[in-house]
C-alpha atoms as a PDB file:
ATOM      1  CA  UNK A   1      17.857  -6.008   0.251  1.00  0.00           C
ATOM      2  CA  UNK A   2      16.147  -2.918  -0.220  1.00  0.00           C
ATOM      3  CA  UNK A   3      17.557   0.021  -2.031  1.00  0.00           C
ATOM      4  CA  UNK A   4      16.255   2.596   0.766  1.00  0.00           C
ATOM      5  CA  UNK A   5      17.664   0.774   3.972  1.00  0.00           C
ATOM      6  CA  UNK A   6      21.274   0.729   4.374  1.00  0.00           C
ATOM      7  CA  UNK A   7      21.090  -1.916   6.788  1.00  0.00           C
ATOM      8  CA  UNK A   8      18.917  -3.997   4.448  1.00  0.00           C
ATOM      9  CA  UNK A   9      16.173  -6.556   5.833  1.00  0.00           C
ATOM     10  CA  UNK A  10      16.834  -7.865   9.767  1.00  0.00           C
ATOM     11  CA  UNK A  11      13.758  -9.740   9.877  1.00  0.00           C
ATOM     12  CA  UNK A  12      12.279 -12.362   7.969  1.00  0.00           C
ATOM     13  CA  UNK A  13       8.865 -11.293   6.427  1.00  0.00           C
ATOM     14  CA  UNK A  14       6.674 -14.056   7.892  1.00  0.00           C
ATOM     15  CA  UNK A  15       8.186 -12.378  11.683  1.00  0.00           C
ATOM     16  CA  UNK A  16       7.004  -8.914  10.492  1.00  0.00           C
ATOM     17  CA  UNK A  17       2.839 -10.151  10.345  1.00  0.00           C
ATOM     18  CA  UNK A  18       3.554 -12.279  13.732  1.00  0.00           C
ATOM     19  CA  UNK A  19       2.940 -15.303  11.381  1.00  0.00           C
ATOM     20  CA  UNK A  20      -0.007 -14.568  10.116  1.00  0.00           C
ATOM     21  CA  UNK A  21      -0.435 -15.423   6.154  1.00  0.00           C
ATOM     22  CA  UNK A  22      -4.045 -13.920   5.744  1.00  0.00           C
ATOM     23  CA  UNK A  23      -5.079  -9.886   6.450  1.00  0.00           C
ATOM     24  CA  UNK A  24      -7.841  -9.674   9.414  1.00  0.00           C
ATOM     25  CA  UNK A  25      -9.514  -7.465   6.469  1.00  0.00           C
ATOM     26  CA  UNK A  26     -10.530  -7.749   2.886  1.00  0.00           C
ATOM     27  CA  UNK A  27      -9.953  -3.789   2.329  1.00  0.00           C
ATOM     28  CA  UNK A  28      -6.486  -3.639  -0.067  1.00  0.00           C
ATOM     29  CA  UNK A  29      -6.118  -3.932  -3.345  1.00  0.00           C
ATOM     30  CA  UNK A  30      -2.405  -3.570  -5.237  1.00  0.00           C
ATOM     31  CA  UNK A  31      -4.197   0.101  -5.860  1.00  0.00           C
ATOM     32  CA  UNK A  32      -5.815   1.590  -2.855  1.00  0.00           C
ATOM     33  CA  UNK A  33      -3.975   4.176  -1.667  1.00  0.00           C
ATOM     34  CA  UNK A  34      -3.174   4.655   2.083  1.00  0.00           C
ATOM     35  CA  UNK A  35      -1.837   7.573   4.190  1.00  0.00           C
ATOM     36  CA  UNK A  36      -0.621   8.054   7.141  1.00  0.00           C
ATOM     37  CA  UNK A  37      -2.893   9.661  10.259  1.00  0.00           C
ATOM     38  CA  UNK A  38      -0.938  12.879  11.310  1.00  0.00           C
ATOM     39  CA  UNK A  39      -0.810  13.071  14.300  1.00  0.00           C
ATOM     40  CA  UNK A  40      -1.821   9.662  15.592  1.00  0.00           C
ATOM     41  CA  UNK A  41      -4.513   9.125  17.980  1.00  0.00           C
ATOM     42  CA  UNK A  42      -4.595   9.441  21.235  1.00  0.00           C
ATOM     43  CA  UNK A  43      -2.748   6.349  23.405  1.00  0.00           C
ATOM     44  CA  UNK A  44      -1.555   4.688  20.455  1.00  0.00           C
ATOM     45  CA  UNK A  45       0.634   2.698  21.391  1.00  0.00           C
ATOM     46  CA  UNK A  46       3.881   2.914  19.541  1.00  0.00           C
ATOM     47  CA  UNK A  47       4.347   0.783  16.135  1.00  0.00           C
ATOM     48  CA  UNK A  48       7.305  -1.960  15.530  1.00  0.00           C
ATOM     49  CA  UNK A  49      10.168  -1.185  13.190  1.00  0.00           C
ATOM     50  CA  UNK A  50       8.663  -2.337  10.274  1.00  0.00           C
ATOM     51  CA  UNK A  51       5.590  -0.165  10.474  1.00  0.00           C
ATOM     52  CA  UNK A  52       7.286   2.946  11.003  1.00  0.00           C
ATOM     53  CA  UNK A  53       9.025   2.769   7.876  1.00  0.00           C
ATOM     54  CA  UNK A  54       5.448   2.055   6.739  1.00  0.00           C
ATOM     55  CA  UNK A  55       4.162   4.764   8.448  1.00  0.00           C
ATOM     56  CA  UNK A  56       7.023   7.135   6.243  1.00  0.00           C
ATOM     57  CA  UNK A  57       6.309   6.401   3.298  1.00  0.00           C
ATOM     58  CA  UNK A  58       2.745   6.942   3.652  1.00  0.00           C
ATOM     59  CA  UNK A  59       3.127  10.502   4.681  1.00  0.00           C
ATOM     60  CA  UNK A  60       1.751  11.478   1.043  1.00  0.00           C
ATOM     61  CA  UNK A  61      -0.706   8.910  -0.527  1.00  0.00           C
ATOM     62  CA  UNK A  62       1.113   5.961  -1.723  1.00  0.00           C
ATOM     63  CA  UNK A  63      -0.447   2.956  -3.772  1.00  0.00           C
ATOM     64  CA  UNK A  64      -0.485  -0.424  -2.057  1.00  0.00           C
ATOM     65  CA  UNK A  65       2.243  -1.791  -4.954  1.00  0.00           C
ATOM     66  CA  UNK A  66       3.955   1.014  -5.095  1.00  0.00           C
ATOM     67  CA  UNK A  67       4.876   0.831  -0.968  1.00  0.00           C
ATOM     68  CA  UNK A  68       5.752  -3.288  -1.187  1.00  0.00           C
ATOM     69  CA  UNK A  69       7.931  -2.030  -4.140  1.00  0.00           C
ATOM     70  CA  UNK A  70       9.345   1.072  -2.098  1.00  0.00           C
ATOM     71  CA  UNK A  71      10.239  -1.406   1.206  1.00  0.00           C
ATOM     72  CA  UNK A  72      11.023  -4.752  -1.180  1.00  0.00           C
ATOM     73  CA  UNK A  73       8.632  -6.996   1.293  1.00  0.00           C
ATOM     74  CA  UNK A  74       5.794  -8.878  -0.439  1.00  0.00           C
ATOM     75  CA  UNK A  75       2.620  -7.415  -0.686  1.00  0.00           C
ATOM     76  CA  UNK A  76       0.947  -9.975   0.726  1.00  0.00           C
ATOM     77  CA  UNK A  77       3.119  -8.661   4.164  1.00  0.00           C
ATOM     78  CA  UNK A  78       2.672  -5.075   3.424  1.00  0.00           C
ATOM     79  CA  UNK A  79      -1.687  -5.809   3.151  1.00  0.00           C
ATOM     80  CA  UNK A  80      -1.026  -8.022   6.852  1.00  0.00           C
ATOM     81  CA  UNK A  81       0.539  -4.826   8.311  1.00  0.00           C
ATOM     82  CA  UNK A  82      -1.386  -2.836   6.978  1.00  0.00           C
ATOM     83  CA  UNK A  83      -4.319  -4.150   8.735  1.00  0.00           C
ATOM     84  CA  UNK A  84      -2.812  -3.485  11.776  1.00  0.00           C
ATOM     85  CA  UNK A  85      -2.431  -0.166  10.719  1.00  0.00           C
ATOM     86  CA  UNK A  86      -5.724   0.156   9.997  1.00  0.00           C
ATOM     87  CA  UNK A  87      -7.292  -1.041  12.902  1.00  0.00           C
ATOM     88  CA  UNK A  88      -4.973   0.422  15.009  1.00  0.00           C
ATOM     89  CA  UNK A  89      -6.113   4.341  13.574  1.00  0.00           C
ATOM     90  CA  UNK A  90      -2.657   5.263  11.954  1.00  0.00           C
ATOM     91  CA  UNK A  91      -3.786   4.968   8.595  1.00  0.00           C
ATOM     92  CA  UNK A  92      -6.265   5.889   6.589  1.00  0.00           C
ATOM     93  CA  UNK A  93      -7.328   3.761   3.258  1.00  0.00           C
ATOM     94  CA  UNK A  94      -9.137   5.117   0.052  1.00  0.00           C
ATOM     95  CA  UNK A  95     -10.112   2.356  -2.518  1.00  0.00           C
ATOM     96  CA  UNK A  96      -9.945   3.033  -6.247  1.00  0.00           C
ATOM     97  CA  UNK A  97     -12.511   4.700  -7.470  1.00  0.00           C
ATOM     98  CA  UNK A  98     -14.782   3.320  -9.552  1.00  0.00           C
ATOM     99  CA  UNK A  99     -14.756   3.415 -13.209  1.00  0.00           C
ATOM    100  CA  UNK A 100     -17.989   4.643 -15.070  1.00  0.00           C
ATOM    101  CA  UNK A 101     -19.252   1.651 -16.890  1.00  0.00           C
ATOM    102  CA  UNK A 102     -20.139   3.145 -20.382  1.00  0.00           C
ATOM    103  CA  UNK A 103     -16.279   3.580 -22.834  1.00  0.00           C
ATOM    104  CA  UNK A 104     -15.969   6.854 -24.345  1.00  0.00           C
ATOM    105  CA  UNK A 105     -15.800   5.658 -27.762  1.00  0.00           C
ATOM    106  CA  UNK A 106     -14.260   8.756 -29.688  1.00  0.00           C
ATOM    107  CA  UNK A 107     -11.336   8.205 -27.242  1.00  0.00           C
ATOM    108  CA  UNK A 108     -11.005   4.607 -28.004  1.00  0.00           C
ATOM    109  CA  UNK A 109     -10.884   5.165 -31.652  1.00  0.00           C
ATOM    110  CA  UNK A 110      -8.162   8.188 -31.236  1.00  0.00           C
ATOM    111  CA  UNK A 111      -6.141   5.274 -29.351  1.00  0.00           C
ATOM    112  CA  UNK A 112      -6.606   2.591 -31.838  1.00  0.00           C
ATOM    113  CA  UNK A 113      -5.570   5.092 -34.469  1.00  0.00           C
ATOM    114  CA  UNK A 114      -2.315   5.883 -32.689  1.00  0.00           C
ATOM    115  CA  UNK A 115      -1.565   2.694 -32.585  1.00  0.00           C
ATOM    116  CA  UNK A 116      -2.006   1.968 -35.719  1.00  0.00           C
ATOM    117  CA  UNK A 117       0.355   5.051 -36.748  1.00  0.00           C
ATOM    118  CA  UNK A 118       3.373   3.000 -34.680  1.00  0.00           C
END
């Protein structure tokens, strides 16, 4: 069970998304970072269990992966809730940013020299 709850897991992870096995939303990747609305909107209505915990650990940005590692449920969970989340206003989501397209080639060489010096 997870490291950071004493009580470990109550409920099985297919309970947690209502049995849903597919997000409402095509928005999370294992690297877009989410955070948690502070304070939450107005007449929100108040999350389950499992969110709240959610809803702590995203009171910094925290990395899709990194918060299914952090509460040991299954990603594909954590991107379900998530969702709800979402849609719901308590979080906010910020993909990864893009990547320029064109390889700094100097660097690449620097690297593939390293490597070669291991």
């Amino acid at each position: 069970m997870s490291g950071g709850d004493p009580a470990g897991r109550l409920v099985r992870p297919f309970t947690l998304t209502g049995g849903r096995t597919r997000p409402s939303r095509a928005d999370f990747t294992l690297i877009t970072t989410v955070t948690a609305v502070d304070p939450p909107p107005a007449g929100a209505a108040r999350p389950q269990p499992e969110h709240l915990r959610i809803l702590r650990h995203c009171a910094r940005p925290v990395a899709v992966a990194e918060l299914a590692a952090h509460l040991d449920l299954p990603v594909s969970v954590i991107v379900i809730m998530l969702c709800d989340l979402l849609e719901a206003g308590r979080i906010t989501a910020r993909p990864p940013r893009e990547v320029s397209g064109v390889p700094d080639l100097e660097l690449l060489q620097k690297v593939r020299d390293g490597l070669a010096r291991l």
